[in-house]
Protein backbone atom coordinates (compact mmCIF):
# COMPACT_ATOMS: atom_id res chain seq x y z
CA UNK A 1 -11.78 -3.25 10.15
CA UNK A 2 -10.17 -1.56 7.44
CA UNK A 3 -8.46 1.73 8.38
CA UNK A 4 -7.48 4.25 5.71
CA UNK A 5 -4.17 5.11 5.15
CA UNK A 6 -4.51 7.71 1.99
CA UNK A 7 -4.85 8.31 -1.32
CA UNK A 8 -1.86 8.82 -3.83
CA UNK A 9 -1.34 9.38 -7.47
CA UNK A 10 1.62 7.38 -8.92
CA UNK A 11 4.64 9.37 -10.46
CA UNK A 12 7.98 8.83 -11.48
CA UNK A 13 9.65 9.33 -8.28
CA UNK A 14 8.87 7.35 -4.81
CA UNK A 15 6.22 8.12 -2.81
CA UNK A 16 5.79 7.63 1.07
CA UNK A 17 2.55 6.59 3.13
CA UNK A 18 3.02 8.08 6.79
CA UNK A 19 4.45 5.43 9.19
CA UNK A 20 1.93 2.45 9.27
CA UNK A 21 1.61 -0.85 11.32
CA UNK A 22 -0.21 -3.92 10.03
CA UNK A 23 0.68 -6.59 7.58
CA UNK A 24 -2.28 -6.49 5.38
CA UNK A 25 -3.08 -3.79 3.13
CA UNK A 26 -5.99 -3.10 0.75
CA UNK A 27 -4.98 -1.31 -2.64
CA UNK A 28 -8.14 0.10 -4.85
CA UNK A 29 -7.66 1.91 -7.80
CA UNK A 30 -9.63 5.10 -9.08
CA UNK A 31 -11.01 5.28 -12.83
CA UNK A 32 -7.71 2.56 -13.74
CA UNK A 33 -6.22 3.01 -16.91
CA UNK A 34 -5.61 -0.29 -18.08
CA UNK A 35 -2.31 -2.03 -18.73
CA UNK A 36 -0.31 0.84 -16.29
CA UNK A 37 2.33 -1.23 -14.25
CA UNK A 38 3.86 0.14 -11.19
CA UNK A 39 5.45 -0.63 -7.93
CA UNK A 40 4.98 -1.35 -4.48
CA UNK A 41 7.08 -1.76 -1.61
CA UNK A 42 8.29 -1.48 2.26
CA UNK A 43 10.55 1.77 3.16
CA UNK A 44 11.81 2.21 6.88
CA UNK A 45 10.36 5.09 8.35
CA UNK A 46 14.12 6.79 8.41
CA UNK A 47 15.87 6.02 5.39
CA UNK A 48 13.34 6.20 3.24
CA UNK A 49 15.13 4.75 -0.07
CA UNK A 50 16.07 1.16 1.91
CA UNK A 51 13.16 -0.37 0.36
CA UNK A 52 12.32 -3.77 0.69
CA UNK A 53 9.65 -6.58 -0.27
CA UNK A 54 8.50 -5.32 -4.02
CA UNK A 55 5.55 -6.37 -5.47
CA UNK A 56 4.36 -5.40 -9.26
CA UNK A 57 1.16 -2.97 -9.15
CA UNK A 58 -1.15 -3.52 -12.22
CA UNK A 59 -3.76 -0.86 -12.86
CA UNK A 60 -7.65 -2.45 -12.92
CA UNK A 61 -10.79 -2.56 -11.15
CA UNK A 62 -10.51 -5.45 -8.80
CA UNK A 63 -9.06 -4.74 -5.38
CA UNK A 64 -5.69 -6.12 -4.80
CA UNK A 65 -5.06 -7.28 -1.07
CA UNK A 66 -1.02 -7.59 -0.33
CA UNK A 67 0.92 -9.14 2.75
CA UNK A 68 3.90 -6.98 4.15
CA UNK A 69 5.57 -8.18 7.20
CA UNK A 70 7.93 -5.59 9.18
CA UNK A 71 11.15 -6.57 9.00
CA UNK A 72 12.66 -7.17 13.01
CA UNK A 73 15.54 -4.58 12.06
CA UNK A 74 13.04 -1.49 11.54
CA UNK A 75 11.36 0.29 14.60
CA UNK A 76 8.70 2.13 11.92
CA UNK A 77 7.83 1.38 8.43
CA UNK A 78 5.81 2.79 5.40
CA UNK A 79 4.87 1.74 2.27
CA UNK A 80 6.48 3.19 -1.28
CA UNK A 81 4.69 3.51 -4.34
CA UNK A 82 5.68 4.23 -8.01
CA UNK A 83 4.14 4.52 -11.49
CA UNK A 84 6.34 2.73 -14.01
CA UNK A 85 8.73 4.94 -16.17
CA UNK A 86 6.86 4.90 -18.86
CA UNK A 87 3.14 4.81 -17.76
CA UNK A 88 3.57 7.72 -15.80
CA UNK A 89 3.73 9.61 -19.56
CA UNK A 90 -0.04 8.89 -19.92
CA UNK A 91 -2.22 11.98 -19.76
CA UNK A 92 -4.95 10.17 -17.19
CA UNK A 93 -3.92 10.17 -13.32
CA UNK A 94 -3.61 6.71 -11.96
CA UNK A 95 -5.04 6.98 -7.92
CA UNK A 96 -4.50 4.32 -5.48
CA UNK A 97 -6.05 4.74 -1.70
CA UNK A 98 -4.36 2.53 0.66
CA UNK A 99 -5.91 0.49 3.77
CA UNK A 100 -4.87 -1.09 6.80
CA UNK A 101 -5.94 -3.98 8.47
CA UNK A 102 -6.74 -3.29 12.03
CA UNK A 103 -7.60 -6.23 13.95
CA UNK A 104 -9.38 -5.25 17.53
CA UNK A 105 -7.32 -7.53 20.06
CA UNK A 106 -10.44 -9.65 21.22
CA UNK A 107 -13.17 -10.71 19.36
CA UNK A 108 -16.74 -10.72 20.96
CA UNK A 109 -19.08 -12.68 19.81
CA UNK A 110 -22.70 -13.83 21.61
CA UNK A 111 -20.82 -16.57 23.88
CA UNK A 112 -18.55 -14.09 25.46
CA UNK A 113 -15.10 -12.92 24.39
CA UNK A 114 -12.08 -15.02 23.45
């Protein structure tokens, strides 16, 4: 099931999710104004600008679904998030909620459990 991890509006500057487990994540975008870039990326949970992994963020209506696996080397990770330097100019807010992926351990179906 997917498990909310927040909402953010992109900016200039970095921001931080709260420390998060789970390699799949679920991006949707609120009202997206169209042709906004931005990016997206791993932090560690303690030094917060050793990013790794980017991905480009493009602003539309379709749901993006990214892969982030935690590098060995980090006990916690979050995710980072910026606007593009020069989309963040525009007067509309661009709002991305995150989700999680949170896979129960055991999967039950009508023949038992496995």
């Amino acid at each position: 099931m997917w498990v909310q991890v927040g909402t953010f509006t992109l900016q200039k500057s970095w921001l931080l999710t709260p420390a998060v487990a789970g390699t799949w994540f679920r991006l949707q975008h609120s009202q997206p104004p169209r042709s906004r870039r931005g990016v997206i990326a791993q932090a560690s949970a303690y030094a917060p600008l050793e990013l790794t992994g980017f991905r480009r963020l493009w602003a539309k209506e379709q749901i993006d679904v990214y892969q982030f696996v935690q590098p060995d080397c980090w006990s916690d990770r979050c995710l980072a998030l910026r606007g593009g330097s020069l989309d963040v100019e525009y007067l509309s807010p661009w709002t991305v909620t995150i989700d999680v992926w949170d896979a129960p351990e055991t999967f039950a179906f009508s023949g038992g459990t496995f």
